[in-house]
N, C-alpha and C. Protein backbone atom coordinates (compact mmCIF):
# COMPACT_ATOMS: atom_id res chain seq x y z
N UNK A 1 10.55 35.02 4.37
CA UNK A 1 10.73 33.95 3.39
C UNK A 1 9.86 34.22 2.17
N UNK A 2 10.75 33.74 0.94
CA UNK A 2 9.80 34.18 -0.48
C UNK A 2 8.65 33.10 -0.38
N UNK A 3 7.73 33.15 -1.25
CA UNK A 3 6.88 31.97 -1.57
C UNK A 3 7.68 30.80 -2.15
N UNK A 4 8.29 31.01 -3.55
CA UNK A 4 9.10 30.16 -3.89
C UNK A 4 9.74 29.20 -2.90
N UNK A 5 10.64 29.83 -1.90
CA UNK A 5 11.53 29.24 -1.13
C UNK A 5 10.37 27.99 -0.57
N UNK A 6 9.33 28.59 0.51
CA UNK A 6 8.34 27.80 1.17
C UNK A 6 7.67 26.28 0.11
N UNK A 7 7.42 26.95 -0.98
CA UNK A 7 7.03 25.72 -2.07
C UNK A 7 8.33 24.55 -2.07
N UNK A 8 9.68 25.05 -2.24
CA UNK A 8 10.60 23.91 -2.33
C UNK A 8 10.83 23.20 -0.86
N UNK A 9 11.01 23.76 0.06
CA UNK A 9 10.66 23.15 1.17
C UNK A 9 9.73 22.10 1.56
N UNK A 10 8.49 22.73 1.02
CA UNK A 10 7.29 21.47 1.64
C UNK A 10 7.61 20.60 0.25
N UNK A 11 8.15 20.67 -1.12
CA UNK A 11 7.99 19.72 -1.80
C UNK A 11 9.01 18.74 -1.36
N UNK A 12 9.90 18.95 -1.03
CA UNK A 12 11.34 18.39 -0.42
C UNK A 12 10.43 17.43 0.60
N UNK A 13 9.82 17.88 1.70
CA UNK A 13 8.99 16.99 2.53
C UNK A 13 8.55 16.27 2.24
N UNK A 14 7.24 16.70 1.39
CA UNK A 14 6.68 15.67 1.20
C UNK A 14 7.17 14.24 0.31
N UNK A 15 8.22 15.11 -0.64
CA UNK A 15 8.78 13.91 -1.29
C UNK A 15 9.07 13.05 -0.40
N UNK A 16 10.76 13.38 0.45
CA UNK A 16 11.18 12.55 1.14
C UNK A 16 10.00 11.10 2.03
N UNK A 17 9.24 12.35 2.24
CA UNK A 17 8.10 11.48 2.81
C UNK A 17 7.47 10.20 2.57
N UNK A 18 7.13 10.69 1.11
CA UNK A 18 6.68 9.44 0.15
C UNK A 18 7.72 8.27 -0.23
N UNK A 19 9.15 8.73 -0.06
CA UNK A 19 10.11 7.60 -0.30
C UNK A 19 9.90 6.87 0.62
N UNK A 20 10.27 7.71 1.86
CA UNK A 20 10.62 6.89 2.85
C UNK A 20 9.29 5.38 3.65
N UNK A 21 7.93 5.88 2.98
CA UNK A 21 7.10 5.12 2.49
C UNK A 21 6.72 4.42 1.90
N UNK A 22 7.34 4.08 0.74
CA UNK A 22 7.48 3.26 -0.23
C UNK A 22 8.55 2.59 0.12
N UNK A 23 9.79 2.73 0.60
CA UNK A 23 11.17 2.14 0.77
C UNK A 23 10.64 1.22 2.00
N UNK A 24 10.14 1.83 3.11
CA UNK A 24 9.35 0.82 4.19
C UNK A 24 8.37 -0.32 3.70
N UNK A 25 7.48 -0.25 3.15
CA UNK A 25 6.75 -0.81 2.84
C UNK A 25 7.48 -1.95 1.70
N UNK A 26 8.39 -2.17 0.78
CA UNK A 26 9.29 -2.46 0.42
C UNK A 26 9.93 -3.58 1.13
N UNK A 27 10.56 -2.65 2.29
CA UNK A 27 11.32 -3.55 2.79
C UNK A 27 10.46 -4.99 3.96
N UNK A 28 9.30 -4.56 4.38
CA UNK A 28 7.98 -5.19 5.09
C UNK A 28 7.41 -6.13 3.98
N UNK A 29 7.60 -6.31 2.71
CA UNK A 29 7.04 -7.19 1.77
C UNK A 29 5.91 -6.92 1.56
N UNK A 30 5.37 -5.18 1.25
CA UNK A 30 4.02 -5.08 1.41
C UNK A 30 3.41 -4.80 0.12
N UNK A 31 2.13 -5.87 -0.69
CA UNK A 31 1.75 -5.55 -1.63
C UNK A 31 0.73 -5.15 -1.45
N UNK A 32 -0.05 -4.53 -3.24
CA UNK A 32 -1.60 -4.14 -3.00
C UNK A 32 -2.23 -5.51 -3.68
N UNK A 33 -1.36 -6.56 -4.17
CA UNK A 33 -2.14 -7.48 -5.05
C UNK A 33 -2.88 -8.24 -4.22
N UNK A 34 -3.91 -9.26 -4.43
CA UNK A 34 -5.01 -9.72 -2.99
C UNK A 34 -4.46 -11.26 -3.71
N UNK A 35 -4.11 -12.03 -3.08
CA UNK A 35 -3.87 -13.20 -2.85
C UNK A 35 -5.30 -14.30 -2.77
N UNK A 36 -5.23 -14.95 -3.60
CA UNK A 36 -6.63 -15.78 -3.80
C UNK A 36 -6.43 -17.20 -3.77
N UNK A 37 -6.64 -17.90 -3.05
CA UNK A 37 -6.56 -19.15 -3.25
C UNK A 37 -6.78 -20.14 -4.26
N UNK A 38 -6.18 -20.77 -5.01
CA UNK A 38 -6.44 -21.63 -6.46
C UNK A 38 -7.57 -22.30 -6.39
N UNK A 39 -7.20 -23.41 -5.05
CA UNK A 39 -8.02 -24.87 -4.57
C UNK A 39 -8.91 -24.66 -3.02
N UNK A 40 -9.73 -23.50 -3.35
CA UNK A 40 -10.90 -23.39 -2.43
C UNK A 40 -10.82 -24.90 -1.47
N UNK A 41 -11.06 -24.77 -0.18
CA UNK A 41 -11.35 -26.04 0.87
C UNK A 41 -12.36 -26.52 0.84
N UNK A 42 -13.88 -25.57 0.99
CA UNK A 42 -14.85 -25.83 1.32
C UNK A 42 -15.59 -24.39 0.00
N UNK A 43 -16.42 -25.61 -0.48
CA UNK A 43 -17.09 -24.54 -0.99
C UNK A 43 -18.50 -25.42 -1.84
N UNK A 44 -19.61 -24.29 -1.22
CA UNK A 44 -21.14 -24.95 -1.14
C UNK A 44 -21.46 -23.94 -2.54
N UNK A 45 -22.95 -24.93 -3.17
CA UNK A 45 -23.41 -24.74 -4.22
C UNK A 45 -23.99 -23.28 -4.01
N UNK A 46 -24.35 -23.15 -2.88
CA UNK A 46 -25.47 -21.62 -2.76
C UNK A 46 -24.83 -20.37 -1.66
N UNK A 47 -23.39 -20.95 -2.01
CA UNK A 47 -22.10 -20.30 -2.26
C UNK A 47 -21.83 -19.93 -0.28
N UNK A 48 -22.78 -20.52 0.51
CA UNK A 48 -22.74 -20.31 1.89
C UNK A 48 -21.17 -20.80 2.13
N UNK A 49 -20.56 -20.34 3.35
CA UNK A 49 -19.22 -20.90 3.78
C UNK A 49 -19.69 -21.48 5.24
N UNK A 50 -19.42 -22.82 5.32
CA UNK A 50 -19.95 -23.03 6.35
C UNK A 50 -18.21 -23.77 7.23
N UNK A 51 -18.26 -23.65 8.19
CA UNK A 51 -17.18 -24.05 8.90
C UNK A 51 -16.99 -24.84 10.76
């Protein structure tokens, strides 16, 4: 096998790879954004969480 050939191969992989990772994650509703609550429940002046 040439070098060339071997390079399109593993790029082919890994691509597919990365789709099929992103397309999952996608379809799972998976973000990186962090979800913060507006209206805190409990929350002390010296910022302790006590529960």
């Amino acid at each position: 096998m040439s070098m060339p050939l071997i390079l399109i191969v593993v790029v082919c992989i890994v691509s597919m790879s990365g789709f099929a990772i992103i397309w999952i994650a996608r379809q799972k509703g998976f973000t990186t954004k962090q979800t913060v609550d507006p209206v805190p429940q409990k929350v002390y002046a010296d910022g302790e969480r006590k529960e």
